[in-house]
PDB file of N, CA and C in Angstrom:
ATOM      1  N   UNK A   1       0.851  -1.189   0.000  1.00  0.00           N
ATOM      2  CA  UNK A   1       0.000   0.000   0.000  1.00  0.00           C
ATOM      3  C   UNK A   1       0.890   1.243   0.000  1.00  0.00           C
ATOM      4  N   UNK A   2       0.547   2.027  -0.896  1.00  0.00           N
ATOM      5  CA  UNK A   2       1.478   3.264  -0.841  1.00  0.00           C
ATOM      6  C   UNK A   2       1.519   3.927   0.218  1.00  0.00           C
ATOM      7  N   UNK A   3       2.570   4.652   0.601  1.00  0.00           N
ATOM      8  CA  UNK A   3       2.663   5.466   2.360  1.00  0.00           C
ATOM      9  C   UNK A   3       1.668   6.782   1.870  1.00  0.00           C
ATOM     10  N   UNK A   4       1.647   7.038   0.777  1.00  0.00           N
ATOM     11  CA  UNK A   4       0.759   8.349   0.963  1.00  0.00           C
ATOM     12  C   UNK A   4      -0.807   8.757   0.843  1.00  0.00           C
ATOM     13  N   UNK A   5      -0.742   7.310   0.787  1.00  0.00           N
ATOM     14  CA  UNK A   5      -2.121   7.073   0.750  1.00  0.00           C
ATOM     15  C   UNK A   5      -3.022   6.410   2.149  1.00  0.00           C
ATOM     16  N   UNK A   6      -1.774   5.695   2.887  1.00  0.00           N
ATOM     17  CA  UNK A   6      -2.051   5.753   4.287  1.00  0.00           C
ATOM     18  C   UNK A   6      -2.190   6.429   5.143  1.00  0.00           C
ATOM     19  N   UNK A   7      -1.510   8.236   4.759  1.00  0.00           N
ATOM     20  CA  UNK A   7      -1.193   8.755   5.324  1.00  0.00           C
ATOM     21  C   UNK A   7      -2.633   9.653   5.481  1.00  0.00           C
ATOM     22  N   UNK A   8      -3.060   9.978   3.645  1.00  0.00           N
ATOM     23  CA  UNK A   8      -4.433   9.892   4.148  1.00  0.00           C
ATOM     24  C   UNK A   8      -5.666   9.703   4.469  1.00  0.00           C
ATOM     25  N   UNK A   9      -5.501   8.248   5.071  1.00  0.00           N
ATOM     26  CA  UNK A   9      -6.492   8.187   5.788  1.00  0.00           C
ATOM     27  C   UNK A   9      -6.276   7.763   7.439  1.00  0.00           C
ATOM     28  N   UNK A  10      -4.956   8.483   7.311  1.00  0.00           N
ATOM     29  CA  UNK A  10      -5.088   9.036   8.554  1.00  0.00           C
ATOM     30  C   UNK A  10      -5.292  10.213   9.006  1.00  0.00           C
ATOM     31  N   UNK A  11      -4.795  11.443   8.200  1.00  0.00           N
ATOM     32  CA  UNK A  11      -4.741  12.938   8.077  1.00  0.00           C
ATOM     33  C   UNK A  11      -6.689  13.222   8.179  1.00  0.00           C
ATOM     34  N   UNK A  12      -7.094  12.496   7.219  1.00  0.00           N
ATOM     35  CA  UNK A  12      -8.413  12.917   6.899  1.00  0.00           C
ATOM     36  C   UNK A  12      -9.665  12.814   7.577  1.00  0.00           C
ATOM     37  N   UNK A  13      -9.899  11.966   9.208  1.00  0.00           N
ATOM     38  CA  UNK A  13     -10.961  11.814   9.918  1.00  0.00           C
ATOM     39  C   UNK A  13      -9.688  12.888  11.068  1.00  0.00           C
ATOM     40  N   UNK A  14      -8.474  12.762  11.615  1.00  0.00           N
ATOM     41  CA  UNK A  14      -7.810  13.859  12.145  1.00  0.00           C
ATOM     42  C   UNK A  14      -8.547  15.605  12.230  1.00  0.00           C
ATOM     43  N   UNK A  15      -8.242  15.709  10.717  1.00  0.00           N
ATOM     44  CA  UNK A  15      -8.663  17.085  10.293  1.00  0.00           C
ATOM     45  C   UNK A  15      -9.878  17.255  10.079  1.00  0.00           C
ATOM     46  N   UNK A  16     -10.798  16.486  10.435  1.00  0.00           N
ATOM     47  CA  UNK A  16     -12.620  16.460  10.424  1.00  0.00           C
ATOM     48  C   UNK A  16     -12.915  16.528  12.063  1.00  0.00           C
ATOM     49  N   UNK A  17     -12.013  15.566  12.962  1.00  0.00           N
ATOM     50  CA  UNK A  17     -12.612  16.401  14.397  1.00  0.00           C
ATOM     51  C   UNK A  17     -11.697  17.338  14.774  1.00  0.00           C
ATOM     52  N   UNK A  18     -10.829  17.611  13.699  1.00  0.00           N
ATOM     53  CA  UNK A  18     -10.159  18.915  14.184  1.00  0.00           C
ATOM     54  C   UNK A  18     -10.772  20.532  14.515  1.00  0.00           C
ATOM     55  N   UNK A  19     -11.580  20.073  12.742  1.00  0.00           N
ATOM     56  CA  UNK A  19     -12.084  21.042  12.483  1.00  0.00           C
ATOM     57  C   UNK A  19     -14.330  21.421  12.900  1.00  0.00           C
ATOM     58  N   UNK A  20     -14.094  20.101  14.118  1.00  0.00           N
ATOM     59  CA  UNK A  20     -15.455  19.861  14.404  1.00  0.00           C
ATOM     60  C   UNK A  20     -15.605  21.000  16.091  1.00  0.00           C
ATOM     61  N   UNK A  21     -14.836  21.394  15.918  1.00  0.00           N
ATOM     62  CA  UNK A  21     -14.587  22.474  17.301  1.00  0.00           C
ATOM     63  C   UNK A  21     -14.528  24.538  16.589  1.00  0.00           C
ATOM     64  N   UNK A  22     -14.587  24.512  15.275  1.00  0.00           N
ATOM     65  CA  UNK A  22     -14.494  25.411  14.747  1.00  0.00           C
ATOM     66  C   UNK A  22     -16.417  25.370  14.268  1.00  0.00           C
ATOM     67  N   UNK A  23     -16.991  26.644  14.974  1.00  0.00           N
ATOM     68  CA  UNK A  23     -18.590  26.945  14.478  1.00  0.00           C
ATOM     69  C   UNK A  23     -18.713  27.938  13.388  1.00  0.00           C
ATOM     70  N   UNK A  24     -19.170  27.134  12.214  1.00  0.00           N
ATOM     71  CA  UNK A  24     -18.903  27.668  10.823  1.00  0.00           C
ATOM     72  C   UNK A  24     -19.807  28.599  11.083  1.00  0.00           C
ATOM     73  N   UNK A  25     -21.138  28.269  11.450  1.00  0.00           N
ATOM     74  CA  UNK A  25     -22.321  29.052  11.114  1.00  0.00           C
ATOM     75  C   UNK A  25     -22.074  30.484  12.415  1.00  0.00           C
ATOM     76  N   UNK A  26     -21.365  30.425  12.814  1.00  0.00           N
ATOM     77  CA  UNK A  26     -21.070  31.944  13.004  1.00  0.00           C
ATOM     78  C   UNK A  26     -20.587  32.868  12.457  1.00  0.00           C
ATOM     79  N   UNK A  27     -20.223  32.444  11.655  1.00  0.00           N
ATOM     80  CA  UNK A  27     -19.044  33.090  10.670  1.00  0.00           C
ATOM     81  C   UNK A  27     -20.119  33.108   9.492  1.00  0.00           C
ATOM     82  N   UNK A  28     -20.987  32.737   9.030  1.00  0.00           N
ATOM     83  CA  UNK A  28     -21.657  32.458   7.930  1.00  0.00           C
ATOM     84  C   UNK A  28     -23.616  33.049   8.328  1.00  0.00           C
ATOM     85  N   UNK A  29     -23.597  33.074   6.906  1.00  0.00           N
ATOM     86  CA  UNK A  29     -25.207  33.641   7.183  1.00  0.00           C
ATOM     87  C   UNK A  29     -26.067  32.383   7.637  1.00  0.00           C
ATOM     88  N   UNK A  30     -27.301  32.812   8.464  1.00  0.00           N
ATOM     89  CA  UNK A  30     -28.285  31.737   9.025  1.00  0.00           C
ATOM     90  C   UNK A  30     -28.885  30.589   7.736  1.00  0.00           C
ATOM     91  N   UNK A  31     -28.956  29.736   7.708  1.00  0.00           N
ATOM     92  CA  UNK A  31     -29.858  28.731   7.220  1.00  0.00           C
ATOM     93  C   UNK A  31     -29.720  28.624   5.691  1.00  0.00           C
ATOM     94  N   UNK A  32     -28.146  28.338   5.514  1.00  0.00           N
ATOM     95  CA  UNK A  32     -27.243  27.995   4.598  1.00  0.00           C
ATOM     96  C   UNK A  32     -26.620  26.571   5.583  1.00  0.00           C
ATOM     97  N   UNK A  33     -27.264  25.823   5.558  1.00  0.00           N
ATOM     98  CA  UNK A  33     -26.731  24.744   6.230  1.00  0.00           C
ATOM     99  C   UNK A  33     -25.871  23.817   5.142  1.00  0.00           C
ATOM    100  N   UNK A  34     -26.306  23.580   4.275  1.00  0.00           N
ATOM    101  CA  UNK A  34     -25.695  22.669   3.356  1.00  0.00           C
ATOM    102  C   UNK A  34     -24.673  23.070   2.847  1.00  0.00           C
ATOM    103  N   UNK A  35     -24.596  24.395   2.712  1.00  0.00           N
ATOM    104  CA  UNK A  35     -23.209  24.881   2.435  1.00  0.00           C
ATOM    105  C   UNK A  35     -22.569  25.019   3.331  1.00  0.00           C
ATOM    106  N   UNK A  36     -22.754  25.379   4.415  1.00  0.00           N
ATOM    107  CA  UNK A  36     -21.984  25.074   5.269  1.00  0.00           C
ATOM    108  C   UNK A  36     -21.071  23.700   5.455  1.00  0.00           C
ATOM    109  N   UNK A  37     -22.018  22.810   5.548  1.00  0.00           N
ATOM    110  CA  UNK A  37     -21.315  21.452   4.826  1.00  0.00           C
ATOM    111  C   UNK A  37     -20.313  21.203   3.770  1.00  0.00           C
ATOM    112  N   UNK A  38     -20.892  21.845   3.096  1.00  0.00           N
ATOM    113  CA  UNK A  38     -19.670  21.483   1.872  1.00  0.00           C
ATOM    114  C   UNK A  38     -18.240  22.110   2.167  1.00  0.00           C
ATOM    115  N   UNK A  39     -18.509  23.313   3.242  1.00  0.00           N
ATOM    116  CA  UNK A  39     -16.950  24.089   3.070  1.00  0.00           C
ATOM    117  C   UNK A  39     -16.304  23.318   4.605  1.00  0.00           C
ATOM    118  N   UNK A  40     -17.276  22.368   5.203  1.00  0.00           N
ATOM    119  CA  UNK A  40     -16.702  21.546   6.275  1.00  0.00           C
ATOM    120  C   UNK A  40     -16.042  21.038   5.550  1.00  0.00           C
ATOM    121  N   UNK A  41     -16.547  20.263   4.666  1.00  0.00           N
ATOM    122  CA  UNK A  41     -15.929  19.116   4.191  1.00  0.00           C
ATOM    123  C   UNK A  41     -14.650  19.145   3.074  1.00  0.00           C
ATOM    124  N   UNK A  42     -14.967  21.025   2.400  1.00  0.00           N
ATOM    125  CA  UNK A  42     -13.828  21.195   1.426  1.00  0.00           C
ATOM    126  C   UNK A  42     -12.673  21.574   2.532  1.00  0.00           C
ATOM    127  N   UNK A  43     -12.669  22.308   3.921  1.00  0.00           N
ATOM    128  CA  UNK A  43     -12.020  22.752   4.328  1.00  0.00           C
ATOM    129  C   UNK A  43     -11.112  21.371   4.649  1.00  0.00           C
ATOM    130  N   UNK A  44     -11.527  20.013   5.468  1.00  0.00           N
ATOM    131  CA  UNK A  44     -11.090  19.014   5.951  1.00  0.00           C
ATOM    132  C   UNK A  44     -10.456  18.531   4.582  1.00  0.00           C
ATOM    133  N   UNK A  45      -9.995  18.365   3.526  1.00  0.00           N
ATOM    134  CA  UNK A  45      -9.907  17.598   2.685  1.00  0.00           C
ATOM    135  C   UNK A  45      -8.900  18.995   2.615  1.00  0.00           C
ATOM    136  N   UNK A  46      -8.513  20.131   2.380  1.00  0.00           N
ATOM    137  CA  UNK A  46      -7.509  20.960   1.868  1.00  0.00           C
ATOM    138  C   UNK A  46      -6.793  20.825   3.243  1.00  0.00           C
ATOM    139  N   UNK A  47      -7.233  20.321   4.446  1.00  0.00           N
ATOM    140  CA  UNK A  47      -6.335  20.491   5.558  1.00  0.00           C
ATOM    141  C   UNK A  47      -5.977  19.092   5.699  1.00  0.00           C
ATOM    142  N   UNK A  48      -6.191  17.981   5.276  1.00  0.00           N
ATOM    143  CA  UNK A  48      -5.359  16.732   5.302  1.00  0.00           C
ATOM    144  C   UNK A  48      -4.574  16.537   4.361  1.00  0.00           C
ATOM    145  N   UNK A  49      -5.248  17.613   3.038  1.00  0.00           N
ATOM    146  CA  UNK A  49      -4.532  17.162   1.951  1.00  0.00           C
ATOM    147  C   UNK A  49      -2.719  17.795   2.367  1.00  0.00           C
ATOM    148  N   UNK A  50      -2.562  19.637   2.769  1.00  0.00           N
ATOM    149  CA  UNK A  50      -1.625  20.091   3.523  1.00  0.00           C
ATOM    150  C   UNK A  50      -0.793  19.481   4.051  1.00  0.00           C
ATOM    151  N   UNK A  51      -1.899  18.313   5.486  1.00  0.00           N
ATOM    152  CA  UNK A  51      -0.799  17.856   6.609  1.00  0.00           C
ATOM    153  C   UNK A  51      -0.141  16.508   6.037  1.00  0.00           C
ATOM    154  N   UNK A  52      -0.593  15.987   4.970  1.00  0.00           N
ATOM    155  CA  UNK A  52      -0.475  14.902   4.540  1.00  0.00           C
ATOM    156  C   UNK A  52       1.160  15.530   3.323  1.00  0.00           C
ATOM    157  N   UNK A  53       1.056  16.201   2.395  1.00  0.00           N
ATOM    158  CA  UNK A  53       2.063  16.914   1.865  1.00  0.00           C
ATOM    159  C   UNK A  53       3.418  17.335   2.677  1.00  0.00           C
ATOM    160  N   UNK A  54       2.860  17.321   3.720  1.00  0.00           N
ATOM    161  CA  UNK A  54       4.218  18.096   4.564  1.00  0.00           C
ATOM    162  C   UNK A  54       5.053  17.149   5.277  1.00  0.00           C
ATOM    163  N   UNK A  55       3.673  15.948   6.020  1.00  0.00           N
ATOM    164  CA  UNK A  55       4.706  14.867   6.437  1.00  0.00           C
ATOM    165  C   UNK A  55       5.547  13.977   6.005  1.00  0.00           C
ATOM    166  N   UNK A  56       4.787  13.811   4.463  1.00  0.00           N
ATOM    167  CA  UNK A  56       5.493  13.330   3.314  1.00  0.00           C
ATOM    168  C   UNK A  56       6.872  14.125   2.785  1.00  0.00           C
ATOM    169  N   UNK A  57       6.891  14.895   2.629  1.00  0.00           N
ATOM    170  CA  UNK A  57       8.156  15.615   2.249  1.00  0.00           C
ATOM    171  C   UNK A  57       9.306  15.747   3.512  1.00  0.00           C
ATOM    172  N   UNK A  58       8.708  16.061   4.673  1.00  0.00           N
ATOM    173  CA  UNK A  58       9.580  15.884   5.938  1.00  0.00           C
ATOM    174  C   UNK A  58      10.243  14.308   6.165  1.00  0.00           C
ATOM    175  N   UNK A  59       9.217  13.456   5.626  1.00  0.00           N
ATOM    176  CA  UNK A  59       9.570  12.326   5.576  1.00  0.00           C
ATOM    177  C   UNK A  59      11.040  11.597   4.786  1.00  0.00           C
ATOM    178  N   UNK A  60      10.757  12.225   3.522  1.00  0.00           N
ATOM    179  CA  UNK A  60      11.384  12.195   2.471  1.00  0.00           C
ATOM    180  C   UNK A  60      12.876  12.767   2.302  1.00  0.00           C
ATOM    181  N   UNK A  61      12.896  14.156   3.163  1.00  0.00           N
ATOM    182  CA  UNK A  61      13.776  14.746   2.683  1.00  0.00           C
ATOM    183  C   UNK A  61      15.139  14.570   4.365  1.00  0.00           C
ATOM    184  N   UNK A  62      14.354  13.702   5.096  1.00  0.00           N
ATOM    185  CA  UNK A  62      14.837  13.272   6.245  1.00  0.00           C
ATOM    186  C   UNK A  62      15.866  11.889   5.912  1.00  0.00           C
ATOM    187  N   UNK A  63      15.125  11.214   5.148  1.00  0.00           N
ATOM    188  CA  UNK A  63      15.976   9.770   4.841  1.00  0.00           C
ATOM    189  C   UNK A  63      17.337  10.117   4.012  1.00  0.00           C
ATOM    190  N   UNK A  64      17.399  11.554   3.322  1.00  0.00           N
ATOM    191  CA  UNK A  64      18.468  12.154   2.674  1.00  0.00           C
ATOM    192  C   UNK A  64      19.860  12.270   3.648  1.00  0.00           C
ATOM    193  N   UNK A  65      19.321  13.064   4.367  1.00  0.00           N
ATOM    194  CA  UNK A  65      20.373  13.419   5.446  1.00  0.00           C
ATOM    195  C   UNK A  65      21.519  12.073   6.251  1.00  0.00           C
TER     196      UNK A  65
END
């Protein structure tokens, strides 16, 4: 199994209760719920995709040394 693909699915339920402590709908107009959803879910997926990129390259550029 490729490591970076393990990686996310580990990064990716991480960065979903990460981001389950952040209240969108304050920040957002009332009774837009579904969108709200979607930018849960785009936000969690650009923030695993990130932590997942970085550990990979830290990873990578570590076995160099």
């Amino acid at each position: 199994m490729n490591v970076k693909l393990l990686l996310y699915f580990i990064a990716l339920p991480l960065s979903i209760w990460g981001l389950e402590s952040v209240n969108f709908e304050k920040f957002l107009k009332k009774n837009r719920i579904i969108q709200v959803q979607i930018l849960y879910f785009l936000c969690s997926l650009a923030l695993s995709y990130l932590a997942v990129n970085f550990c990979y390259d830290v990873f990578l550029n570590s076995t160099l040394i």
